[in-house]
C-alpha atoms as a PDB file:
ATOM      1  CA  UNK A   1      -2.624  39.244 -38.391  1.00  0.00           C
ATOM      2  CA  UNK A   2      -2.336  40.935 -41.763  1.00  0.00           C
ATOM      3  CA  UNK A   3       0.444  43.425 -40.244  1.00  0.00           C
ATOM      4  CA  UNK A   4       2.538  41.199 -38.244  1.00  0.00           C
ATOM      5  CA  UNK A   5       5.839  42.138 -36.865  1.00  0.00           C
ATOM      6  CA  UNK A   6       7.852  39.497 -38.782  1.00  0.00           C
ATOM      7  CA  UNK A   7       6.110  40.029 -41.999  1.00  0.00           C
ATOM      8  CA  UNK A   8       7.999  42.814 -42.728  1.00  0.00           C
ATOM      9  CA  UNK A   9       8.925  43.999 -46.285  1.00  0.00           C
ATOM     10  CA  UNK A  10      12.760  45.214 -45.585  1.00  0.00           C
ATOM     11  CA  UNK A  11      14.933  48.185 -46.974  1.00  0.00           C
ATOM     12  CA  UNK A  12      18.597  46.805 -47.475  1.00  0.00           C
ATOM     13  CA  UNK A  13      20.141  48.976 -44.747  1.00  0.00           C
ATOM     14  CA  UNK A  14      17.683  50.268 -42.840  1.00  0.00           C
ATOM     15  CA  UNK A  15      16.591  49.808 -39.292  1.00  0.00           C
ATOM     16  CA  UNK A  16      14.009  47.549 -40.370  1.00  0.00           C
ATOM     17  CA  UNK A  17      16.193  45.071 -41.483  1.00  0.00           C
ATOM     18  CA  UNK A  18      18.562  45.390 -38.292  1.00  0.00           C
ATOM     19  CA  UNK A  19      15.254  44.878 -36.475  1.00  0.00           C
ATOM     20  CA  UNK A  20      14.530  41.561 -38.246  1.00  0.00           C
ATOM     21  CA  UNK A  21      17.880  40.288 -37.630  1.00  0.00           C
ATOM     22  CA  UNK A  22      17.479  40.825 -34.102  1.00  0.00           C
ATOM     23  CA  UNK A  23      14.544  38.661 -33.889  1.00  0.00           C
ATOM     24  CA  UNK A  24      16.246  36.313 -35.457  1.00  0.00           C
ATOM     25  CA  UNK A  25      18.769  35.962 -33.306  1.00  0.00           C
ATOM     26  CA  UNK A  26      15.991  36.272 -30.833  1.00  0.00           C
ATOM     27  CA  UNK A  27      14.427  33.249 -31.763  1.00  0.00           C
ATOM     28  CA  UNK A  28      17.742  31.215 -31.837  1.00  0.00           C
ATOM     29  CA  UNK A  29      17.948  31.971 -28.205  1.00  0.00           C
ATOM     30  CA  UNK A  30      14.613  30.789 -27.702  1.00  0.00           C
ATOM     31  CA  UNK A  31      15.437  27.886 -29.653  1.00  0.00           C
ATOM     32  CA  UNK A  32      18.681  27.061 -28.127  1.00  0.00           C
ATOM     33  CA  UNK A  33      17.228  27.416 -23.909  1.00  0.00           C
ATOM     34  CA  UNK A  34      14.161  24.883 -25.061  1.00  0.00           C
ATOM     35  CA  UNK A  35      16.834  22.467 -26.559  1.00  0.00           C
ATOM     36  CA  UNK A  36      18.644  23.134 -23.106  1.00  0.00           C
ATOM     37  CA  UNK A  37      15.959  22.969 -21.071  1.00  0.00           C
ATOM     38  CA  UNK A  38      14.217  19.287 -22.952  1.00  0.00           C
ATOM     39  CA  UNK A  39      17.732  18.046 -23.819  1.00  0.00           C
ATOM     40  CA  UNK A  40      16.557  17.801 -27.249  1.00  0.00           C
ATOM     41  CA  UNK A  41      19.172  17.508 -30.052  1.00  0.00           C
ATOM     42  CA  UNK A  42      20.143  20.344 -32.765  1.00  0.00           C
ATOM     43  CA  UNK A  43      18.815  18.530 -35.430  1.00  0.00           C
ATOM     44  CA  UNK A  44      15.721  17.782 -33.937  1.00  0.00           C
ATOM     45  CA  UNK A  45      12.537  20.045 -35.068  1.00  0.00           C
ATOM     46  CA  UNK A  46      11.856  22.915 -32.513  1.00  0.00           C
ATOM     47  CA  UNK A  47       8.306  23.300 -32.922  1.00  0.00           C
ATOM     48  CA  UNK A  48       6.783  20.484 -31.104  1.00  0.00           C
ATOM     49  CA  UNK A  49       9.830  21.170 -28.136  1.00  0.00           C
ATOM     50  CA  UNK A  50       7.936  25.160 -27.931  1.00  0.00           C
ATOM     51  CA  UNK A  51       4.559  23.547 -28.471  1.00  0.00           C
ATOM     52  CA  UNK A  52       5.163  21.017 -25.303  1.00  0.00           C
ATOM     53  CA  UNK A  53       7.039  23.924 -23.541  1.00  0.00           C
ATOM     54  CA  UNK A  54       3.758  26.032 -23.870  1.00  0.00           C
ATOM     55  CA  UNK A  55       6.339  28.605 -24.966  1.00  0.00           C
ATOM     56  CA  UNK A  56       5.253  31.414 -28.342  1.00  0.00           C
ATOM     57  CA  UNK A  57       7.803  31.531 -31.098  1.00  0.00           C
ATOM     58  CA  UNK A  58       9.172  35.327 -30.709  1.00  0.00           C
ATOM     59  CA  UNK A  59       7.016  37.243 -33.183  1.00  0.00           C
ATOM     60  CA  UNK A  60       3.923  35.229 -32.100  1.00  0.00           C
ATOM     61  CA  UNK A  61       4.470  36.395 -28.467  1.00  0.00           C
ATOM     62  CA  UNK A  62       5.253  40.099 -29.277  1.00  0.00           C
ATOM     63  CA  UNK A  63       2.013  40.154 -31.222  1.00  0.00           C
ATOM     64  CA  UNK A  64       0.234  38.343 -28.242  1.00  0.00           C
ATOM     65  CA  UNK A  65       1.825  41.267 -25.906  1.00  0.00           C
ATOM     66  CA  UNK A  66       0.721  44.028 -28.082  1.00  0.00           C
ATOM     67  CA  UNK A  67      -2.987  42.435 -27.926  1.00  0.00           C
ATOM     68  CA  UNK A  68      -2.603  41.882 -24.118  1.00  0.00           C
ATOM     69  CA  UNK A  69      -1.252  45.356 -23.484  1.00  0.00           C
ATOM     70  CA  UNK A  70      -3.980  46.992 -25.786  1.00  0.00           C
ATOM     71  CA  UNK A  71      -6.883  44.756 -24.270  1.00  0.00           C
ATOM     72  CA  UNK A  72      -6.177  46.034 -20.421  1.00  0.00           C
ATOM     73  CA  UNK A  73      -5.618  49.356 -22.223  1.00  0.00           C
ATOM     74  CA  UNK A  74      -9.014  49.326 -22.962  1.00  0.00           C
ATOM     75  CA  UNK A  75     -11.000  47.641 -19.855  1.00  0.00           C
ATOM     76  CA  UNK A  76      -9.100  49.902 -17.473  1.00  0.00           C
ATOM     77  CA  UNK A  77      -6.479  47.156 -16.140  1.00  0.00           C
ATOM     78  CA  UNK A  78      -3.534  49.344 -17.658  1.00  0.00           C
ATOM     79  CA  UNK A  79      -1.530  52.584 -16.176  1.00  0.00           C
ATOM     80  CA  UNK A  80      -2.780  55.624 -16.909  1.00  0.00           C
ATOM     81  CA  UNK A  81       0.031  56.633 -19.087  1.00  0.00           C
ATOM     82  CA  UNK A  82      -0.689  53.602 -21.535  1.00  0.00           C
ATOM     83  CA  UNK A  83      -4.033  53.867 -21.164  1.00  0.00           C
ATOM     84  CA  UNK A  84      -4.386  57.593 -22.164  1.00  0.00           C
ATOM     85  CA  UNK A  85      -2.660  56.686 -25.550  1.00  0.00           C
ATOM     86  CA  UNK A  86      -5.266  53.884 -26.318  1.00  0.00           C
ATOM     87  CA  UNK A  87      -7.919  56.171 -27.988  1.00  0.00           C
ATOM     88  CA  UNK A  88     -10.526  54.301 -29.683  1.00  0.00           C
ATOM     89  CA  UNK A  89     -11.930  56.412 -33.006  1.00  0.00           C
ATOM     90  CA  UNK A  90     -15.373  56.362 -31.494  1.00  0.00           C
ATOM     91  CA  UNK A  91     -14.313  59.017 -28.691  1.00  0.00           C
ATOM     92  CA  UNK A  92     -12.326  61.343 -31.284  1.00  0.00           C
ATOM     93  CA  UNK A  93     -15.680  61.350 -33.446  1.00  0.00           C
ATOM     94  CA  UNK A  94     -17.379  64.944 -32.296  1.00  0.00           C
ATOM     95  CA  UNK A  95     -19.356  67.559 -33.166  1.00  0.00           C
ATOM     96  CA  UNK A  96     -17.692  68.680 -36.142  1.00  0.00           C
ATOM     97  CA  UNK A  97     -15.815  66.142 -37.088  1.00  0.00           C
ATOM     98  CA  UNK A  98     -16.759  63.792 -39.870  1.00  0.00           C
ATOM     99  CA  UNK A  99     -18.416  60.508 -39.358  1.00  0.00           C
ATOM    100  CA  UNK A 100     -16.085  57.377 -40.211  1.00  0.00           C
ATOM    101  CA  UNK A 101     -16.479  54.566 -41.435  1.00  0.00           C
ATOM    102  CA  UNK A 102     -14.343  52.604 -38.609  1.00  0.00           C
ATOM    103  CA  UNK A 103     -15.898  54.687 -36.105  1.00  0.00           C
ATOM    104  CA  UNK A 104     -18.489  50.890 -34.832  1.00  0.00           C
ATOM    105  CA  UNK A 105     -14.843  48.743 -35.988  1.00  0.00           C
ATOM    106  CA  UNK A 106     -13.068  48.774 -32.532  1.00  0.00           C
ATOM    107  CA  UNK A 107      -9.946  50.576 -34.432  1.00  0.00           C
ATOM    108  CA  UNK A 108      -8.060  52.904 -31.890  1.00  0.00           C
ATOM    109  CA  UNK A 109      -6.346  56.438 -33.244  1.00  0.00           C
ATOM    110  CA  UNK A 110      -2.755  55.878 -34.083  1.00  0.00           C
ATOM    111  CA  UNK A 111      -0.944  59.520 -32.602  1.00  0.00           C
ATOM    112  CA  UNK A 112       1.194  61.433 -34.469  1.00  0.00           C
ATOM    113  CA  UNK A 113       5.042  61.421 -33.531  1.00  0.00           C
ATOM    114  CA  UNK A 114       8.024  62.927 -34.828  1.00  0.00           C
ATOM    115  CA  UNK A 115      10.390  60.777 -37.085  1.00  0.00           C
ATOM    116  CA  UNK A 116      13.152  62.676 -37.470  1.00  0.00           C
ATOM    117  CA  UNK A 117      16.031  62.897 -34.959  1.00  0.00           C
ATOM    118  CA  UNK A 118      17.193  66.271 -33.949  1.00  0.00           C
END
């Protein structure tokens, strides 16, 4: 995915970067309970211990959520109050409204929210 969660570009000192450093300690965890759980050593590489654990490295398994969540979004399997923010561009497009480009692409309308506190 070209806009994956962990391939971020960070802001010293902003959120962004706090957020990275939280999955990074995220994924130490992760680490850390599958070298618990195998009795595999510290030094030992992790990724074949998650591979035979059938366990995602952290950002891989946030992205896989978001595509989960989004797919039963879509066919219905989701609660209403996800569901209703899952608009694909297809349904905005109207009478009206311009044709786009992305309207045969699958891409769903991102909704406006407020990003400023107060």
């Amino acid at each position: 995915m070209a806009n994956s969660i962990c391939n971020v570009k960070t802001v010293k000192g902003s959120l962004v970067v706090k957020a990275v450093d939280n999955l990074t300690k995220l994924q130490t965890v992760q680490n850390a309970a599958a070298r618990v759980v195998t009795g595999t050593r510290k030094f030992d590489h992790i990724t074949p211990v998650l591979r035979q654990l059938h366990w995602l490295p952290v950002c891989q398994r946030i992205t896989f959520k978001l595509a989960m969540i989004t797919f039963k979004c879509l066919h219905g399997l989701a609660p209403s109050y996800l569901a209703e923010v899952c608009t694909p561009v297809s349904s905005v497009v109207g009478p009206g409204r311009w044709q786009l480009r992305s309207v045969n692409s699958g891409a769903l309308v991102v909704p406006r929210t407020r990003t400023t506190i107060g």
